[in-house]
C-alpha atoms as a PDB file:
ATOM      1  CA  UNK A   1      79.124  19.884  16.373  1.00  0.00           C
ATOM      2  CA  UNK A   2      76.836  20.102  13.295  1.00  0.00           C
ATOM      3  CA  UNK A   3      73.740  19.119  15.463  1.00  0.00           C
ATOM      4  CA  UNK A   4      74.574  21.983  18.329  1.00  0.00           C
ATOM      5  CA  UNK A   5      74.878  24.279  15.791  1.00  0.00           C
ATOM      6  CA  UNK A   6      71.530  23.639  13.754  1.00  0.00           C
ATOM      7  CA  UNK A   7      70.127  23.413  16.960  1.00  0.00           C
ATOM      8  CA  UNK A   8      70.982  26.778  18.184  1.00  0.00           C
ATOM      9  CA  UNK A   9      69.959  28.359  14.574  1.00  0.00           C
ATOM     10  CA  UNK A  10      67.062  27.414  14.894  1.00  0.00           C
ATOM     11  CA  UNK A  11      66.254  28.730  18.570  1.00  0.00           C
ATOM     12  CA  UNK A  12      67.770  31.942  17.660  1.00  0.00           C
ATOM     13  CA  UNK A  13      65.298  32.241  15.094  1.00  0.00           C
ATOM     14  CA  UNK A  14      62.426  31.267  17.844  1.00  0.00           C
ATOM     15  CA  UNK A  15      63.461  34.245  19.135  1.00  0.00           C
ATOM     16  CA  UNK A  16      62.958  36.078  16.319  1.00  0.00           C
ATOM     17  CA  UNK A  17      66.996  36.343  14.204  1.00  0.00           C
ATOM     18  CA  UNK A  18      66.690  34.980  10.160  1.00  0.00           C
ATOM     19  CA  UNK A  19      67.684  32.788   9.017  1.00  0.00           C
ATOM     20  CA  UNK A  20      71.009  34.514   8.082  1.00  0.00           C
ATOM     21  CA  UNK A  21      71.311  36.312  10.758  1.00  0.00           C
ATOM     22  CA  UNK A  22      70.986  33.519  12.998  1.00  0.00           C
ATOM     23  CA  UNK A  23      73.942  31.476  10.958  1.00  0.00           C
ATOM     24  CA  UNK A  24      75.938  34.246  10.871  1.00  0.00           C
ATOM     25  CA  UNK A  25      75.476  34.832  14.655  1.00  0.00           C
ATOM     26  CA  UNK A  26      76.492  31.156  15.457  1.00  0.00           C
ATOM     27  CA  UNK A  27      79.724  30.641  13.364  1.00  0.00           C
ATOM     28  CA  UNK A  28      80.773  33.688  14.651  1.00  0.00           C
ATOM     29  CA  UNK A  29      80.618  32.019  18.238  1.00  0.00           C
ATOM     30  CA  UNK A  30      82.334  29.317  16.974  1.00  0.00           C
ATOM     31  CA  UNK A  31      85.104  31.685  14.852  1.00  0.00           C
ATOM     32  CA  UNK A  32      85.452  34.751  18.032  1.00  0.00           C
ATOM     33  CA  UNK A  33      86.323  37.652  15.693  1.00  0.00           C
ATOM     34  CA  UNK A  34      86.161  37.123  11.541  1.00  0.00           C
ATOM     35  CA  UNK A  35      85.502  38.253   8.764  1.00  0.00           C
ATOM     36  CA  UNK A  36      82.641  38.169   6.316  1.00  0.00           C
ATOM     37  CA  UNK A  37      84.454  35.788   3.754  1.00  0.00           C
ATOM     38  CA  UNK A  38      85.613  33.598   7.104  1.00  0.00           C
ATOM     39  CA  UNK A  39      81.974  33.304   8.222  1.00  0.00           C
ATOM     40  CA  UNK A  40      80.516  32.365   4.361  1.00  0.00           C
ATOM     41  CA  UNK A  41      83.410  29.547   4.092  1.00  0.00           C
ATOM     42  CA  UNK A  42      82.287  27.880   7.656  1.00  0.00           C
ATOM     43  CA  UNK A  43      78.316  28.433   7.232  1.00  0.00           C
ATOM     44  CA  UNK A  44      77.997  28.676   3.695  1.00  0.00           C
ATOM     45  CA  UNK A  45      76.012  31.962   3.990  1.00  0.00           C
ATOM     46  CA  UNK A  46      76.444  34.359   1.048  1.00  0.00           C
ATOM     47  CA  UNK A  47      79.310  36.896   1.435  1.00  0.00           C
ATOM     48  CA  UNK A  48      76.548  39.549   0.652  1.00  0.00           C
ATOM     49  CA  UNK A  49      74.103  38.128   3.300  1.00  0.00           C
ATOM     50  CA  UNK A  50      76.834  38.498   6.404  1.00  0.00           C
ATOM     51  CA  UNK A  51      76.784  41.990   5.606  1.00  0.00           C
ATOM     52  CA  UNK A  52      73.502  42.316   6.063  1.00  0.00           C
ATOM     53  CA  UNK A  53      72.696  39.941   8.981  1.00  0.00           C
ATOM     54  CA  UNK A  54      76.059  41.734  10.770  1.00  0.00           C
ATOM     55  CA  UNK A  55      74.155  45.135  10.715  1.00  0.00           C
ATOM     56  CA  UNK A  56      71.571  43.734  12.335  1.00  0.00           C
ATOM     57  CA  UNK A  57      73.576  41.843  15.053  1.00  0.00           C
ATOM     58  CA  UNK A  58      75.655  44.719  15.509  1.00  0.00           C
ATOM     59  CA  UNK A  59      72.172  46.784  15.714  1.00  0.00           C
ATOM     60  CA  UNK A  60      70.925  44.236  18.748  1.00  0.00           C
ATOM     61  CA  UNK A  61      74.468  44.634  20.173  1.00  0.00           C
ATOM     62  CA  UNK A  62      74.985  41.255  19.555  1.00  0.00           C
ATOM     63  CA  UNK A  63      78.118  41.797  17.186  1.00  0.00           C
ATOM     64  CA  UNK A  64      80.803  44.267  17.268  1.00  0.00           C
ATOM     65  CA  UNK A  65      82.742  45.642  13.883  1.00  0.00           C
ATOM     66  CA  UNK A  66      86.023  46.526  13.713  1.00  0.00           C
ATOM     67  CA  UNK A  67      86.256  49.054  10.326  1.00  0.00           C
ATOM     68  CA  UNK A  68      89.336  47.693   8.743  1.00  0.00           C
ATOM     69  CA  UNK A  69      90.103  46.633   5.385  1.00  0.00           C
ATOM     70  CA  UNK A  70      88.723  43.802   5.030  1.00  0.00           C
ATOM     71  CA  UNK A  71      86.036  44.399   8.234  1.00  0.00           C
ATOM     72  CA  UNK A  72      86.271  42.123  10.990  1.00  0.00           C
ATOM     73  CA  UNK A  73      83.279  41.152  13.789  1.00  0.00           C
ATOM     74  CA  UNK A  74      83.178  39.826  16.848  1.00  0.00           C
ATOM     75  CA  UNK A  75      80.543  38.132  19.292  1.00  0.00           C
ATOM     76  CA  UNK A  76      80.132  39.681  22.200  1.00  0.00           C
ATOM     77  CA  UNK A  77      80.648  36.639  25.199  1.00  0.00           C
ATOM     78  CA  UNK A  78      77.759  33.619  25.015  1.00  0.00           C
ATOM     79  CA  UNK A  79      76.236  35.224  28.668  1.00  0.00           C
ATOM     80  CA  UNK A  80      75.521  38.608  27.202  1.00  0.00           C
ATOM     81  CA  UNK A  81      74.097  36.986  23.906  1.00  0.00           C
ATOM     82  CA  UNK A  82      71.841  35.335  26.198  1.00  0.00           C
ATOM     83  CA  UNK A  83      70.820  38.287  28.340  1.00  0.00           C
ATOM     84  CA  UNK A  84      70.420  40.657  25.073  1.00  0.00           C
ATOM     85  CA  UNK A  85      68.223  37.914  23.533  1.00  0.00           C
ATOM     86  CA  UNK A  86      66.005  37.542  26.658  1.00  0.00           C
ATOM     87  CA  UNK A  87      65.517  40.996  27.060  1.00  0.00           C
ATOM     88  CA  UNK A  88      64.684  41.486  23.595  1.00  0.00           C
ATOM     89  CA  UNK A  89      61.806  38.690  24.010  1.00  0.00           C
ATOM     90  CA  UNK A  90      60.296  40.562  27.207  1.00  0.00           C
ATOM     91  CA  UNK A  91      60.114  43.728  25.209  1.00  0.00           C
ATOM     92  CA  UNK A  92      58.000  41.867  22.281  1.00  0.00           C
ATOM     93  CA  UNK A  93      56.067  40.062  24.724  1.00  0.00           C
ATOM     94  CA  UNK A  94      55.150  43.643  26.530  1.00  0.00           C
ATOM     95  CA  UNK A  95      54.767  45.334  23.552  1.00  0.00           C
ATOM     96  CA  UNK A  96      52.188  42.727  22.349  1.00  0.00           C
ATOM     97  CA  UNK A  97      50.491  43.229  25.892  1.00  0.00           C
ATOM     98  CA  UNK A  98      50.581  46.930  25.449  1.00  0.00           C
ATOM     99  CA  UNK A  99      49.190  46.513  21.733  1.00  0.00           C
ATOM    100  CA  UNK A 100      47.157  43.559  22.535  1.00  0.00           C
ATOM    101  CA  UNK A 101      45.213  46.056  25.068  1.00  0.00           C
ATOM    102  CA  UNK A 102      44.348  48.660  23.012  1.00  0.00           C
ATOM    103  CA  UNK A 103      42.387  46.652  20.644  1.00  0.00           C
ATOM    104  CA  UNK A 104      38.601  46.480  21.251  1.00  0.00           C
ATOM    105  CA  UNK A 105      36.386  43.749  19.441  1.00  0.00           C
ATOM    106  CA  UNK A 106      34.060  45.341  16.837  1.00  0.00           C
ATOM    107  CA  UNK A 107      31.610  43.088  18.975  1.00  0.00           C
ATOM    108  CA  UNK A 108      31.870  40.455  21.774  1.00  0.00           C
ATOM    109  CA  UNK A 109      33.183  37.187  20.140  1.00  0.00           C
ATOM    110  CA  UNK A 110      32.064  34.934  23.725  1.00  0.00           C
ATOM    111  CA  UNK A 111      28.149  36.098  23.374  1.00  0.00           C
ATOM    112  CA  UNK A 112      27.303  33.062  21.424  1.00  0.00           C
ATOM    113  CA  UNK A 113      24.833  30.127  21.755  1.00  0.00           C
ATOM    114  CA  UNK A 114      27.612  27.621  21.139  1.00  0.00           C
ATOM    115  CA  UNK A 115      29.744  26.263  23.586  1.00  0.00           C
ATOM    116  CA  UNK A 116      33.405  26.411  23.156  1.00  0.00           C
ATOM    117  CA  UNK A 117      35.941  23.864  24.070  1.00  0.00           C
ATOM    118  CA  UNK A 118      39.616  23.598  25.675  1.00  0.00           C
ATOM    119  CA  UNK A 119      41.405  20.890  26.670  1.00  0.00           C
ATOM    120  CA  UNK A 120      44.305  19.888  29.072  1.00  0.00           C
ATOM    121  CA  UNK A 121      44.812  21.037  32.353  1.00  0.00           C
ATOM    122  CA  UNK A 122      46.428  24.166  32.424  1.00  0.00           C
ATOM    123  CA  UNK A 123      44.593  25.775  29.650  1.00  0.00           C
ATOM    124  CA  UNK A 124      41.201  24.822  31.581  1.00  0.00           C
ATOM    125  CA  UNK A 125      42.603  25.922  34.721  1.00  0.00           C
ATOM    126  CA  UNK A 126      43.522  29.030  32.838  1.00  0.00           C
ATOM    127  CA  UNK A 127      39.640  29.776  31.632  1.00  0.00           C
ATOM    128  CA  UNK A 128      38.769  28.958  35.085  1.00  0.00           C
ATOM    129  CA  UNK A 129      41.348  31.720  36.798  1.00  0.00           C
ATOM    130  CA  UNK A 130      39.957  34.220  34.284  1.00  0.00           C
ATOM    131  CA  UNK A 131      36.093  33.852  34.771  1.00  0.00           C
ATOM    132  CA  UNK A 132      36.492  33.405  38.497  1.00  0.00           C
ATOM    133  CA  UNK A 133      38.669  36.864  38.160  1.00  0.00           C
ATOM    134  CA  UNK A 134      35.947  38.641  36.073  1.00  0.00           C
ATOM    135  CA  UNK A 135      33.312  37.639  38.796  1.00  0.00           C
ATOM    136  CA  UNK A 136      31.380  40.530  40.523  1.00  0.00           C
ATOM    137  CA  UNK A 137      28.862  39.247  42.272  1.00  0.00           C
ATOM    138  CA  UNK A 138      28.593  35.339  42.527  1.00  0.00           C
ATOM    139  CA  UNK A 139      30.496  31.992  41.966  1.00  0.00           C
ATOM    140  CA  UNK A 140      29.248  28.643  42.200  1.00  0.00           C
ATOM    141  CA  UNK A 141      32.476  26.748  41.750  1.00  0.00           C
ATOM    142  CA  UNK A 142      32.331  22.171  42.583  1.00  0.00           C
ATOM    143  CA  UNK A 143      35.976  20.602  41.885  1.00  0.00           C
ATOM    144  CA  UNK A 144      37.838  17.411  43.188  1.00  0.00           C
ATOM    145  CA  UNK A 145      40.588  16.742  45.300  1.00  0.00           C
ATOM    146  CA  UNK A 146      43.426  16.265  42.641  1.00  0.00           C
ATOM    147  CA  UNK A 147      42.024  19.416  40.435  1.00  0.00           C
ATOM    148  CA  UNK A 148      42.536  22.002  42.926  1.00  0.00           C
ATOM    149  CA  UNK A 149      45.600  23.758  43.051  1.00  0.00           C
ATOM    150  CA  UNK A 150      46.943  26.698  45.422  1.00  0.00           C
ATOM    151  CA  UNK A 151      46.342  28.476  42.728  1.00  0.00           C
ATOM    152  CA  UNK A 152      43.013  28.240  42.636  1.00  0.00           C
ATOM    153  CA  UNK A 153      42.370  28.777  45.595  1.00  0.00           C
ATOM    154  CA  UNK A 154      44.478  31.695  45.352  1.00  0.00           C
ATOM    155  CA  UNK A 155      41.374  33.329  43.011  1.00  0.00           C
ATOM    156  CA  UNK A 156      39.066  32.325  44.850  1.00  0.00           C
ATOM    157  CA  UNK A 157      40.449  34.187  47.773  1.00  0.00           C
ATOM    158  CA  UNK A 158      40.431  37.311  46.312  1.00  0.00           C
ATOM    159  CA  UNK A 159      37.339  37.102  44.468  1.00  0.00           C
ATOM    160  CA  UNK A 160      35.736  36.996  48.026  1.00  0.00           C
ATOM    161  CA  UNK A 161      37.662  39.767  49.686  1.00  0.00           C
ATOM    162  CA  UNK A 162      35.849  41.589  46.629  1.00  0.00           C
ATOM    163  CA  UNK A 163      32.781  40.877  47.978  1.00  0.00           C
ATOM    164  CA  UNK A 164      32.169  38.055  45.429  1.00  0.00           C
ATOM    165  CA  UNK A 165      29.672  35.893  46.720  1.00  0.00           C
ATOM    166  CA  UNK A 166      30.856  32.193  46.414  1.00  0.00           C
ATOM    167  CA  UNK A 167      28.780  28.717  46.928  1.00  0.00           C
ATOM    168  CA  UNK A 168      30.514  25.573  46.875  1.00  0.00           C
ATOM    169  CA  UNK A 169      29.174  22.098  46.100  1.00  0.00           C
ATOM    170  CA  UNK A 170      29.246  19.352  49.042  1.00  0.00           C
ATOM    171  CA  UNK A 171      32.314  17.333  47.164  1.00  0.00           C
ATOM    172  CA  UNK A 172      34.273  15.593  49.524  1.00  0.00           C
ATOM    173  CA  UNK A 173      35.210  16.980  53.041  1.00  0.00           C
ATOM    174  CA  UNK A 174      39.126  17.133  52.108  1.00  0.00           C
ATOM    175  CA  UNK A 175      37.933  20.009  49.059  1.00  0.00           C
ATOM    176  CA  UNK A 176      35.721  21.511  51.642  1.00  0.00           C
ATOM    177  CA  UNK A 177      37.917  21.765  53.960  1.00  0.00           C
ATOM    178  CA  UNK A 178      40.844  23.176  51.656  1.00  0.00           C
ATOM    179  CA  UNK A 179      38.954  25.715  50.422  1.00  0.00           C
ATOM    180  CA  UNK A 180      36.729  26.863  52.975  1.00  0.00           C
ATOM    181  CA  UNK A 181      40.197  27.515  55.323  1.00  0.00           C
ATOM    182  CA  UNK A 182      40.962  29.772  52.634  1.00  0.00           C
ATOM    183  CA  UNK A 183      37.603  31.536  51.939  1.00  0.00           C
ATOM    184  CA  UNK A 184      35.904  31.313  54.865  1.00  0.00           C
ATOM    185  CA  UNK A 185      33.020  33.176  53.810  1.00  0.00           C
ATOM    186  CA  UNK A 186      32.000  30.953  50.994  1.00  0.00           C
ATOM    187  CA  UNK A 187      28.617  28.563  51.818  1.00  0.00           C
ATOM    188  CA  UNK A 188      27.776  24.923  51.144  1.00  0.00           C
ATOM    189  CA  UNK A 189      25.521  22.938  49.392  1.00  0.00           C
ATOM    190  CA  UNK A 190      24.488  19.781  48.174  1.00  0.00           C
ATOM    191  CA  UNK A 191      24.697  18.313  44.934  1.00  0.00           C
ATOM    192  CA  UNK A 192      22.216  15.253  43.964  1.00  0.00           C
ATOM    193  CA  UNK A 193      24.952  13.187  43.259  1.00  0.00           C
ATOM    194  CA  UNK A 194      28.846  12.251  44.193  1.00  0.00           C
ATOM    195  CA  UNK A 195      31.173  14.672  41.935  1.00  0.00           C
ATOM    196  CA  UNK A 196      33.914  12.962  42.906  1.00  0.00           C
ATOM    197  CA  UNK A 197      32.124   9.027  41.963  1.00  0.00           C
ATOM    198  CA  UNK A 198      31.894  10.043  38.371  1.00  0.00           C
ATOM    199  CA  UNK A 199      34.674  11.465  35.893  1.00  0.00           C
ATOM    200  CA  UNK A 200      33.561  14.670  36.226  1.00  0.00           C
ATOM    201  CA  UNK A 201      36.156  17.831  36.839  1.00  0.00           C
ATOM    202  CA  UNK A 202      35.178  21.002  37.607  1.00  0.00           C
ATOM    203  CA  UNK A 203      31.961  23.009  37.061  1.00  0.00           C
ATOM    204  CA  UNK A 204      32.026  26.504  37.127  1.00  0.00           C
ATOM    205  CA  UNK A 205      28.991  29.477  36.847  1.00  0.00           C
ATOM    206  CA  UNK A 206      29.894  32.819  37.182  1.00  0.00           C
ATOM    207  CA  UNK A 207      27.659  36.143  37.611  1.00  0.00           C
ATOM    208  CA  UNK A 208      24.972  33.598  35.603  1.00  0.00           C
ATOM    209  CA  UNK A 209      26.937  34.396  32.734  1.00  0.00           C
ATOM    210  CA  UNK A 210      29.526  32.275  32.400  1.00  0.00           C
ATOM    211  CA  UNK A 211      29.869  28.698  32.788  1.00  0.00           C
ATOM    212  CA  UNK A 212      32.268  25.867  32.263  1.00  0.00           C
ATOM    213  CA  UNK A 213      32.023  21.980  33.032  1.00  0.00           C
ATOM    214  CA  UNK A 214      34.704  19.665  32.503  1.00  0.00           C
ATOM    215  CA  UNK A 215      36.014  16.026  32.735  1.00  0.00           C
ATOM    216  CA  UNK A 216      38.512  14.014  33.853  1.00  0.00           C
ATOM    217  CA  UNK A 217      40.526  12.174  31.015  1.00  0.00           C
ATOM    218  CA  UNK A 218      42.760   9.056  31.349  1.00  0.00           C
ATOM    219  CA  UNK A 219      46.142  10.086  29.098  1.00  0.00           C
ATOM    220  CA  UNK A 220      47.935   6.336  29.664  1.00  0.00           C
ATOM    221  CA  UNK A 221      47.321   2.547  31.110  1.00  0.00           C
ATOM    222  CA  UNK A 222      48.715   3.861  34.268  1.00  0.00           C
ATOM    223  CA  UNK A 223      46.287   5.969  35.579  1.00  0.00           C
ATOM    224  CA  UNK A 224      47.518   9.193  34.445  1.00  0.00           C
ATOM    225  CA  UNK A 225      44.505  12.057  34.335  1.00  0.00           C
ATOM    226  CA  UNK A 226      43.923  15.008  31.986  1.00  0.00           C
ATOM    227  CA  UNK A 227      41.397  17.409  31.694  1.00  0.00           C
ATOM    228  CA  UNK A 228      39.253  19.190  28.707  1.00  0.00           C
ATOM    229  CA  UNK A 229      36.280  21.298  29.459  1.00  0.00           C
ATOM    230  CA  UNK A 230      33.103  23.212  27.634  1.00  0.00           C
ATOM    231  CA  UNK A 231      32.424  26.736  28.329  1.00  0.00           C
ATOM    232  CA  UNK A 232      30.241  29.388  27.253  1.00  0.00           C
ATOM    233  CA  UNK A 233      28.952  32.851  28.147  1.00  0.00           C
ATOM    234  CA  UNK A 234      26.279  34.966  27.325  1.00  0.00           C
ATOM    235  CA  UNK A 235      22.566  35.098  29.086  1.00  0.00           C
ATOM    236  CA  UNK A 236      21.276  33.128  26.361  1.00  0.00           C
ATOM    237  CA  UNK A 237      24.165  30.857  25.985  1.00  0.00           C
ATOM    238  CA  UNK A 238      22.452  27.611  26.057  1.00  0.00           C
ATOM    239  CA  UNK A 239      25.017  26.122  28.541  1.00  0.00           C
ATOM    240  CA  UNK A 240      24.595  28.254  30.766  1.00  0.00           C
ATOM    241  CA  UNK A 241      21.023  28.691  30.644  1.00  0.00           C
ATOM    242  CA  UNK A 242      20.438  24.733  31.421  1.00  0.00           C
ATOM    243  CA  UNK A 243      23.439  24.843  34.527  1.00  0.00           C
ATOM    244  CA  UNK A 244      21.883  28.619  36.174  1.00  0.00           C
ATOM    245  CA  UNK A 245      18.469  26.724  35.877  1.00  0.00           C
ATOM    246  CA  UNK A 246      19.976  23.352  38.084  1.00  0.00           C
ATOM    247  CA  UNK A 247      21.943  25.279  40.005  1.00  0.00           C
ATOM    248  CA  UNK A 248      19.554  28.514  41.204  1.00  0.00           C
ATOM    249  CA  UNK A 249      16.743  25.566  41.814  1.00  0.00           C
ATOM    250  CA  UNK A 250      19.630  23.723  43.658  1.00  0.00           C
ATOM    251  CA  UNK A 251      20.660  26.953  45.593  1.00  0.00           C
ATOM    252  CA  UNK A 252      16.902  28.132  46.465  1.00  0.00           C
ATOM    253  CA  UNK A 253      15.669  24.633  47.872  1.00  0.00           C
ATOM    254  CA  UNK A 254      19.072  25.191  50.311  1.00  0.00           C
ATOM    255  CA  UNK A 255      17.785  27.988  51.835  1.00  0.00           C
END
């Protein structure tokens, strides 16, 4: 019981309780209704401290009071502790949003000559979803078979019914396939090599602004793949300076 109950301290303070009020919270689960003296001799928290953490509670709904002499408090039942919790976290994470969009760099932090790195899969897909979002007027996107997700190509198909203009490397026939039933529109070309022969990922350019290349890593004996990537942006980013320069040579000797 000891274990279940540090356990659930602690992710009521992931969700933002103290540390008292988080104690407080679970022994009164475990007492139903009590009083501040019952919840300091099961939890050890400071008569003084229930108080406090109680008028929080009670605050979040979380707790209910009952004014007699000596008070008493009850949880309210385990679901609605649950809902009032989650719903609390949704508001801080769209209040951050809200907050988080109203700030405005004193200067662009991504127009740099450096190249910045990411690793593991999602967080590259992630950069890859947002510069393939930001894209106005071109995409030159290569990937392999076990890189591309629906959700890719979900991005991809909206970038083109924007009007994006996308060119996709000759990978392998299955990729081509996949995302060409998708985005019709996008055209084909030739790479002087076999993307999917090496351990190479994904290579991205973007508005020949952005770019991002990255690799295939093995993660265990079995065979098990990761990812991590380099990216930059800027006009003068060296990265992408060296891949628009390949690339646009590439794309011109196509036509």
């Amino acid at each position: 019981m000891e274990v279940v109950e540090a356990k659930l301290v602690d992710r009521f303070m992931q969700l933002g309780l103290t540390e008292y009020e988080a104690h407080t919270l679970v022994a009164l689960m475990r007492l139903g209704t009590g009083t501040a003296k019952d919840v300091a001799d099961i939890d050890s928290v400071p008569r003084t401290r229930v108080y406090d953490a109680v008028e929080t509670l009670h605050e979040l709904g979380l707790v209910d009071i009952q004014h007699t002499t000596p008070r008493k408090f009850t949880v309210i039942s385990r679901d609605s502790v649950i809902r009032k919790l989650d719903a609390k976290r949704q508001n801080t994470i769209t209040e951050i949003a809200e907050l988080g969009e109203q700030l405005t760099p004193e200067e662009p932090t991504t127009e740099e000559l450096g190249a910045w790195t990411v690793n593991g899969h999602e967080a590259v897909s992630q950069r890859v979803f947002e510069f393939i979002d930001e894209a106005e007027d071109e995409i030159i996107y290569m990937t392999v078979d076990d890189l591309l997700t629906d959700d890719h190509l979900d991005h991809l198909q909206k970038a083109d019914e924007r009007g994006v203009d996308i060119y996709l490397a000759g990978i392998s026939d299955d990729v081509q396939e996949r995302i060409q039933d998708r985005v019709p529109s996008a055209e084909l070309f030739d790479t002087l090599w076999e993307w999917a022969d090496t351990s190479a990922g994904s290579l991205l350019i973007t508005d020949q602004r952005t770019a991002l290349i990255s690799v295939r890593i093995n993660t265990d004996d079995e065979g098990g793949l990761d990812e991590t990537a380099i990216w930059g942006s800027g006009e003068q980013n060296s990265l992408v300076v060296v891949l628009r320069a390949i690339f646009t040579w590439r794309l011109e000797n196509e036509e």
